[in-house]
Structure formats: C-alpha cells, structure tokens
C-alpha atoms as a PDB file:
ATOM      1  CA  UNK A   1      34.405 116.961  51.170  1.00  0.00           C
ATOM      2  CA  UNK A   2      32.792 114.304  52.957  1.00  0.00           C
ATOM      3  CA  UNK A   3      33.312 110.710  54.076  1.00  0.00           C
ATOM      4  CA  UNK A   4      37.284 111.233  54.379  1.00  0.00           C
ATOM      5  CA  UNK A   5      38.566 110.097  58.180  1.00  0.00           C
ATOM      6  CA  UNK A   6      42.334 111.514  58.080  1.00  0.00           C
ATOM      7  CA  UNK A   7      44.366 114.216  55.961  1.00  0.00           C
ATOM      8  CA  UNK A   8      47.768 114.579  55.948  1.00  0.00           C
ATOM      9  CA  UNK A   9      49.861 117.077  54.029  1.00  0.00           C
ATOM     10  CA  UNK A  10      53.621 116.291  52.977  1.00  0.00           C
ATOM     11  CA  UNK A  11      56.624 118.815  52.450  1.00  0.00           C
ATOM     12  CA  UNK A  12      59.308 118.086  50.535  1.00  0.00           C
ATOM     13  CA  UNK A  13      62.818 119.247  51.191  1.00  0.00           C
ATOM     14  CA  UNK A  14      65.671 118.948  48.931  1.00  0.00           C
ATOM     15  CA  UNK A  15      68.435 121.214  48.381  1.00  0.00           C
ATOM     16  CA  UNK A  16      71.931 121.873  46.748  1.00  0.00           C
ATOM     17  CA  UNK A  17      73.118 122.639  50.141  1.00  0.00           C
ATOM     18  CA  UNK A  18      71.670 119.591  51.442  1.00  0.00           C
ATOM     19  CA  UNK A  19      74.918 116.859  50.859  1.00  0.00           C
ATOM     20  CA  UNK A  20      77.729 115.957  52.604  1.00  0.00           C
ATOM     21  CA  UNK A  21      81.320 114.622  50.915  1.00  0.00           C
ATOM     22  CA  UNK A  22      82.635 111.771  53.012  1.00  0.00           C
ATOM     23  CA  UNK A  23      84.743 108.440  52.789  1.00  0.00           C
ATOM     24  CA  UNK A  24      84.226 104.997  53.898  1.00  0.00           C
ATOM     25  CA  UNK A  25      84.657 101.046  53.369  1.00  0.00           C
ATOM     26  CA  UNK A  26      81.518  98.673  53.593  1.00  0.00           C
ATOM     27  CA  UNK A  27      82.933  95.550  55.134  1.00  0.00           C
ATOM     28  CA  UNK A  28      81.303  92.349  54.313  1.00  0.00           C
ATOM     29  CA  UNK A  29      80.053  89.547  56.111  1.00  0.00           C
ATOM     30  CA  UNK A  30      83.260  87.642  55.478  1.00  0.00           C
ATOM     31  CA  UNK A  31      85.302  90.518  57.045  1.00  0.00           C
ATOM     32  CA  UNK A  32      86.223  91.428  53.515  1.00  0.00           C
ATOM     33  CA  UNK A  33      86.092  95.104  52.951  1.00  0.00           C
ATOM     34  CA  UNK A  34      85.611  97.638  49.980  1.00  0.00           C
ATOM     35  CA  UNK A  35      88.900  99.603  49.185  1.00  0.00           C
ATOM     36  CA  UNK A  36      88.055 103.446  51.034  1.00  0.00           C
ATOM     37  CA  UNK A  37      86.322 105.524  48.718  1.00  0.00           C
ATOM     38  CA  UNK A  38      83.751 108.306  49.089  1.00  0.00           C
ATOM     39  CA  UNK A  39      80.363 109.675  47.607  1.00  0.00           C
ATOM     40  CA  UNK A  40      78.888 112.641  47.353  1.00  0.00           C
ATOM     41  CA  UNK A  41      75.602 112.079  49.266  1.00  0.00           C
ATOM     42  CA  UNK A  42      72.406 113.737  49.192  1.00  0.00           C
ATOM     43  CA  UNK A  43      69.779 114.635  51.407  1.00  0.00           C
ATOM     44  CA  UNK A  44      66.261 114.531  51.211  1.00  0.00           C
ATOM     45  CA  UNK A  45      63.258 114.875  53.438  1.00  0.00           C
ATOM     46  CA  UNK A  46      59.437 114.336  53.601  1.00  0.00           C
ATOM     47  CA  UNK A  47      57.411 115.253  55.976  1.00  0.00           C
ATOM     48  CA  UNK A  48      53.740 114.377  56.693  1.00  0.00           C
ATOM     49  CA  UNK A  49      51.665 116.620  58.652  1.00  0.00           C
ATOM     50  CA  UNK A  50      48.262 117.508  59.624  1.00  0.00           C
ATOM     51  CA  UNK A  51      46.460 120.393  59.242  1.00  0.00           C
ATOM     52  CA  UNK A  52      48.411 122.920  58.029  1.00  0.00           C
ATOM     53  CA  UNK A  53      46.476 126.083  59.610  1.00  0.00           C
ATOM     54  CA  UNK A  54      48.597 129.093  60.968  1.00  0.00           C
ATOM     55  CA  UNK A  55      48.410 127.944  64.365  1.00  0.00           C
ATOM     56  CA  UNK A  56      50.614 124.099  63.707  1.00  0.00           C
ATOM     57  CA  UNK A  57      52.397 126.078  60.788  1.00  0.00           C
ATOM     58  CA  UNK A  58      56.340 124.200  60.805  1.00  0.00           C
ATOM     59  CA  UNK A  59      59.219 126.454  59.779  1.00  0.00           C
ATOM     60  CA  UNK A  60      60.674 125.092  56.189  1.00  0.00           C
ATOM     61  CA  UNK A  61      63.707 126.800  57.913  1.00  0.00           C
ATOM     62  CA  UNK A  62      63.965 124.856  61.293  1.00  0.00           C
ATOM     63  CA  UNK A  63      64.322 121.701  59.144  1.00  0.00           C
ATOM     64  CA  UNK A  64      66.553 122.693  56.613  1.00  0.00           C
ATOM     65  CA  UNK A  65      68.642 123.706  59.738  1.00  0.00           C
ATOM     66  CA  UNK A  66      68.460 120.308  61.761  1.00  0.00           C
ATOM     67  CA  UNK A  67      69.291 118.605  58.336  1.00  0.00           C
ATOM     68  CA  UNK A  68      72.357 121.142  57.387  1.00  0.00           C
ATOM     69  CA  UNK A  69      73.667 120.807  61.134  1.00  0.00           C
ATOM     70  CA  UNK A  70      74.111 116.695  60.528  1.00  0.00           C
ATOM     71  CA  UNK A  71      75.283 117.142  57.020  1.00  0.00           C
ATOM     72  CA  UNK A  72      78.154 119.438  58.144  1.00  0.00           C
ATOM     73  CA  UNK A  73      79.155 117.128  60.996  1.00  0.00           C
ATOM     74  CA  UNK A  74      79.686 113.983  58.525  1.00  0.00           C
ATOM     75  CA  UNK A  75      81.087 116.765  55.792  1.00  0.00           C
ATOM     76  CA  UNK A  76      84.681 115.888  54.468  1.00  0.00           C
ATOM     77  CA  UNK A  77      85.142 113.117  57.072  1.00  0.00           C
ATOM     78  CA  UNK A  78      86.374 109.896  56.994  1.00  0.00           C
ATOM     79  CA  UNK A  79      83.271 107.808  58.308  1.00  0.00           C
ATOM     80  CA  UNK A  80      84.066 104.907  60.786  1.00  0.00           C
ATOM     81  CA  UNK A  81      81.475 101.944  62.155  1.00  0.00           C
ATOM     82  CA  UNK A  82      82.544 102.443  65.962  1.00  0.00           C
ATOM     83  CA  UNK A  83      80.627  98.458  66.643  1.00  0.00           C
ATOM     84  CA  UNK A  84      82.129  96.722  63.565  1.00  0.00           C
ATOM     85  CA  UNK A  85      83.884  93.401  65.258  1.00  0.00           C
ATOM     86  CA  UNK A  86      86.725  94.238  62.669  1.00  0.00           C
ATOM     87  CA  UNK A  87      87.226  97.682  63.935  1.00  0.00           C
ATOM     88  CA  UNK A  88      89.951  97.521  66.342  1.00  0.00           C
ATOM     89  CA  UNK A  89      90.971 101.315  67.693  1.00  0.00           C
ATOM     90  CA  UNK A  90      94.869 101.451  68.376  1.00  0.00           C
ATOM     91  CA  UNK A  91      97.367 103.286  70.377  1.00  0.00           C
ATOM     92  CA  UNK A  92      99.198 106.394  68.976  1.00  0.00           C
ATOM     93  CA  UNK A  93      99.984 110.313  68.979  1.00  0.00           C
ATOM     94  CA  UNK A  94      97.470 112.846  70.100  1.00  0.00           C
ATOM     95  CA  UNK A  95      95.617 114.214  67.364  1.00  0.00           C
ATOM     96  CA  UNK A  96      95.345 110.633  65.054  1.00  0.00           C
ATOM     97  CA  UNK A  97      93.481 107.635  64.781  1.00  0.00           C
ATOM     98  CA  UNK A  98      94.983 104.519  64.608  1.00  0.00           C
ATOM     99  CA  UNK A  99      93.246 101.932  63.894  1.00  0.00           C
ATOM    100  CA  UNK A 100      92.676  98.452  61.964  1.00  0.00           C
ATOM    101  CA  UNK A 101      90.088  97.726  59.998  1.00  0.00           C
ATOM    102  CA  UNK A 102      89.544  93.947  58.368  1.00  0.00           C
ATOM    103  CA  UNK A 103      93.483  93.296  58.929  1.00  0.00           C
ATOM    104  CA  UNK A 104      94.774  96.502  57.169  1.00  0.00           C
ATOM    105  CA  UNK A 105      96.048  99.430  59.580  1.00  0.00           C
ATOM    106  CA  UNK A 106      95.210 103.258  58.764  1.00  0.00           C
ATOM    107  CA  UNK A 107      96.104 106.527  60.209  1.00  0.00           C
ATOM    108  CA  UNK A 108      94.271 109.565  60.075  1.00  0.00           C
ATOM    109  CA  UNK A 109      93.785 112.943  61.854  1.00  0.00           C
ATOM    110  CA  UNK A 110      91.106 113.147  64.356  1.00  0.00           C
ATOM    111  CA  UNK A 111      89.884 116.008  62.556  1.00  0.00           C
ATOM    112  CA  UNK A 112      89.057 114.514  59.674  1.00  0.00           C
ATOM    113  CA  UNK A 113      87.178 110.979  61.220  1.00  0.00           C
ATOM    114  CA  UNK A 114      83.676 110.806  62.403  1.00  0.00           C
ATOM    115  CA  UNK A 115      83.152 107.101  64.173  1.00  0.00           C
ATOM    116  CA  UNK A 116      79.656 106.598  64.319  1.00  0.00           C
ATOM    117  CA  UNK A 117      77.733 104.267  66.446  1.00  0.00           C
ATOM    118  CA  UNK A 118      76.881 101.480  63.710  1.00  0.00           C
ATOM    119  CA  UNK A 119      78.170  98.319  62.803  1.00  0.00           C
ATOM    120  CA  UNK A 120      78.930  99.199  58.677  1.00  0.00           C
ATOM    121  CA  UNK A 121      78.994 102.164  56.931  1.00  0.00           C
ATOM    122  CA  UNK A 122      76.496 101.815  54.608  1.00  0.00           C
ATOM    123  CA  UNK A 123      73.936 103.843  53.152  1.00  0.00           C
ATOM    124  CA  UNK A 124      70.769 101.951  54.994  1.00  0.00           C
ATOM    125  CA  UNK A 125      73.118 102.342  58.173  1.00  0.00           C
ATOM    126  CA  UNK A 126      73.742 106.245  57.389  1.00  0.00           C
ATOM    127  CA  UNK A 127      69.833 107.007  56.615  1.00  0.00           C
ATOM    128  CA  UNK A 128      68.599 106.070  60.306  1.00  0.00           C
ATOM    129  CA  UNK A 129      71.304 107.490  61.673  1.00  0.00           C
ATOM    130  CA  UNK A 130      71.440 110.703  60.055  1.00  0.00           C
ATOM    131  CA  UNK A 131      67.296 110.601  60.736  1.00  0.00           C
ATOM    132  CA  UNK A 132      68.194 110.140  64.655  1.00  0.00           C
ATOM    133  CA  UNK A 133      70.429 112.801  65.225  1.00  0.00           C
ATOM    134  CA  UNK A 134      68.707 115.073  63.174  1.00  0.00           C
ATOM    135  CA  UNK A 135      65.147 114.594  64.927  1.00  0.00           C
ATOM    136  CA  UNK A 136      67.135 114.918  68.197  1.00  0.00           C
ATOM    137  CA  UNK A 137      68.217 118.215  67.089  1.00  0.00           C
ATOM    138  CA  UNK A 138      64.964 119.374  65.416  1.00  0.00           C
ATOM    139  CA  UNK A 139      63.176 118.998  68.800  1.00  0.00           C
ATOM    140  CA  UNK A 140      65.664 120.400  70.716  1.00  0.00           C
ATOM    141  CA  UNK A 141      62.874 123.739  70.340  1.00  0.00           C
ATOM    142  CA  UNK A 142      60.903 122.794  72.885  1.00  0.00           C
ATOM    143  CA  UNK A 143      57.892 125.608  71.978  1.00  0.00           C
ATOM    144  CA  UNK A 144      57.371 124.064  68.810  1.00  0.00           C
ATOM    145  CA  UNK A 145      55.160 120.796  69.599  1.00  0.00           C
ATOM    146  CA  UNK A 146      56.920 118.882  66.691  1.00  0.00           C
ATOM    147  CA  UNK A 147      55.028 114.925  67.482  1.00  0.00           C
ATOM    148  CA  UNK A 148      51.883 116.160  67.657  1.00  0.00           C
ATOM    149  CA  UNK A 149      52.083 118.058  64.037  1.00  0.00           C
ATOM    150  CA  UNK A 150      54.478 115.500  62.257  1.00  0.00           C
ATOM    151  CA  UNK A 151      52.784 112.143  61.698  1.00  0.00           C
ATOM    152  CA  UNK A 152      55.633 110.632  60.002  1.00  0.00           C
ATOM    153  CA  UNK A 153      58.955 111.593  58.739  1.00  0.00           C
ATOM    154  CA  UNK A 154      60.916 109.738  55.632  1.00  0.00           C
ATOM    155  CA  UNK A 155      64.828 110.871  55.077  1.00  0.00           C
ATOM    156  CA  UNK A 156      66.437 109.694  52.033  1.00  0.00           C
ATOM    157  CA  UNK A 157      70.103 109.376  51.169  1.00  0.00           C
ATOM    158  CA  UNK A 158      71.308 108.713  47.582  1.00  0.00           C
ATOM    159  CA  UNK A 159      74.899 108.025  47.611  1.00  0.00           C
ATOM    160  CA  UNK A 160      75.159 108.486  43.273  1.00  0.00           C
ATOM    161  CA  UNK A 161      72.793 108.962  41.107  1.00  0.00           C
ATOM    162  CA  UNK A 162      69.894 106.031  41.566  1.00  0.00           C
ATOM    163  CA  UNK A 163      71.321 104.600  44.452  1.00  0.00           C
ATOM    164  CA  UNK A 164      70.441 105.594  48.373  1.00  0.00           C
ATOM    165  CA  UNK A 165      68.439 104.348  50.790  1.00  0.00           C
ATOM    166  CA  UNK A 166      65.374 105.655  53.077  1.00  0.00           C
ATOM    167  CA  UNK A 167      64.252 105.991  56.732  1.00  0.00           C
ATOM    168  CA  UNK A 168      60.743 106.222  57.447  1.00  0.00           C
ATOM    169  CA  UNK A 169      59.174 107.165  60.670  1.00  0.00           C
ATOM    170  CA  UNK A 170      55.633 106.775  61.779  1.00  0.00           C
ATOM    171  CA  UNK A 171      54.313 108.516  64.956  1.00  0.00           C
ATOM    172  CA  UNK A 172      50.964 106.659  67.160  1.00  0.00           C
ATOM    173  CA  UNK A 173      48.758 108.686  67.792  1.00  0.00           C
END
C-alpha cells in the first residue's frame, strides 16, 4: 500500500476479571452529597501501537496484570476523595476512619477505605486515576520500552450498564 504516512494497530482488553465492587458518595457543588452506594465497575482498555513485528511485540498479559493489580486495590472498598473541602478526617481508635463528609460523620475500618487523591468520587475522576496508577505500574518493567511502542492509551470505566467514562492518552513523538 502506498501513499499512507502512519499505521497504528489497537488491542482491546476487556475481561470478566477486569471490575472492581466499591462504594462511594458524589458530592455536589453545593456540598450536597449522594446517599453511599456502590457499583460494580468495569474495566476496559485500548491500546494503540505501531508496528506490531516480533521485535515491539507487547504482552496481552503484562496489561491485563497492571489493570488487575489497580482493580484489586479499589476492590470491596469504600472509596474516599482525600482533597474534597467537605472531607474532614477525624480523631479515633487505631484501625478506623473517622471522618465527616458534607456534615454527616461515618466510621469505617481502615481495611475496608481506599482515600484517593481526587476531589469527588466520580467516574471521570476514577478513569484518570485508575489510568495513572496503572501506567505507573505497567512501566515499572523497565526492558520493555513501553512509550516508544504505545502511541496512545484509552481506559474506560462503566459504572452500570451505559454509563462510564474514558481516559485517553496520547504520546509526542
């Protein structure tokens, strides 16, 4: 074929053992907040690449392993928004969070709380997040030359059925 300047191949990665099971309230701009709930969220990834000759050949395996390792971390947890101004962290017993969140107080085991580094727990917020701390641990394999083969990246969350969000990375070259 002629007269074509790039190519790019994408894989697709979706599994059943792709999702994570996790609670959390949205607060609104009004420091109103949803009641806690959870999903059942779901984890998808697409990857562009160039040539895909044995020699820049990616392992379907290292992703599906960077992606399981964030999904596990978030897995049966109550997710928290560390930098929301109506998060207020309080005293208490070893082994518990106590905390307020839009007026009303919680506790909870520290077991079962992840407090992430956002300002809302919400599915946009969860996307680049998830997408950041699974890149860092994708590239923690330092043989594999993952930038120059990857020229961009999109992660997708759906939180139900027809609802989620997506995350889309593109590298300069």
């Amino acid at each position: 074929m002629t007269g074509h300047d790039q190519r790019s191949w994408k894989l697709h990665i979706r599994k059943d053992n792709l999702k994570f099971s996790a609670a959390h309230m949205t607060v609104f701009p009004d420091g109103s907040k949803e009641s806690l709930h959870g999903h059942n969220y779901e984890v998808t990834l697409e990857v562009e690449l160039t040539a895909p000759t044995l020699a820049q050949m990616l392992s379907y395996a290292a992703f599906k392993q960077a992606l399981r390792s964030v999904c596990d971390s978030w897995d049966e947890k109550v997710l928290l928004a560390g930098a929301n101004p109506w998060f207020i962290l309080l005293p208490g017993p070893e082994g518990e969070y106590n905390f307020r969140l839009c007026g009303k107080r919680y506790v909870l085991p520290m077991d079962e709380v992840a407090i992430l580094d956002v300002d809302n727990i919400t599915v946009e917020n969860l996307t680049q997040l998830f997408f950041e701390r699974f890149w860092h641990v994708l590239t923690q394999d330092q043989a594999v030359s993952w930038r120059e083969r990857i020229l961009a990246a999109r992660l997708r969350i759906d939180e139900s059925r027809g609802q989620g969000a997506t995350y889309s990375v593109r590298f300069n070259r």
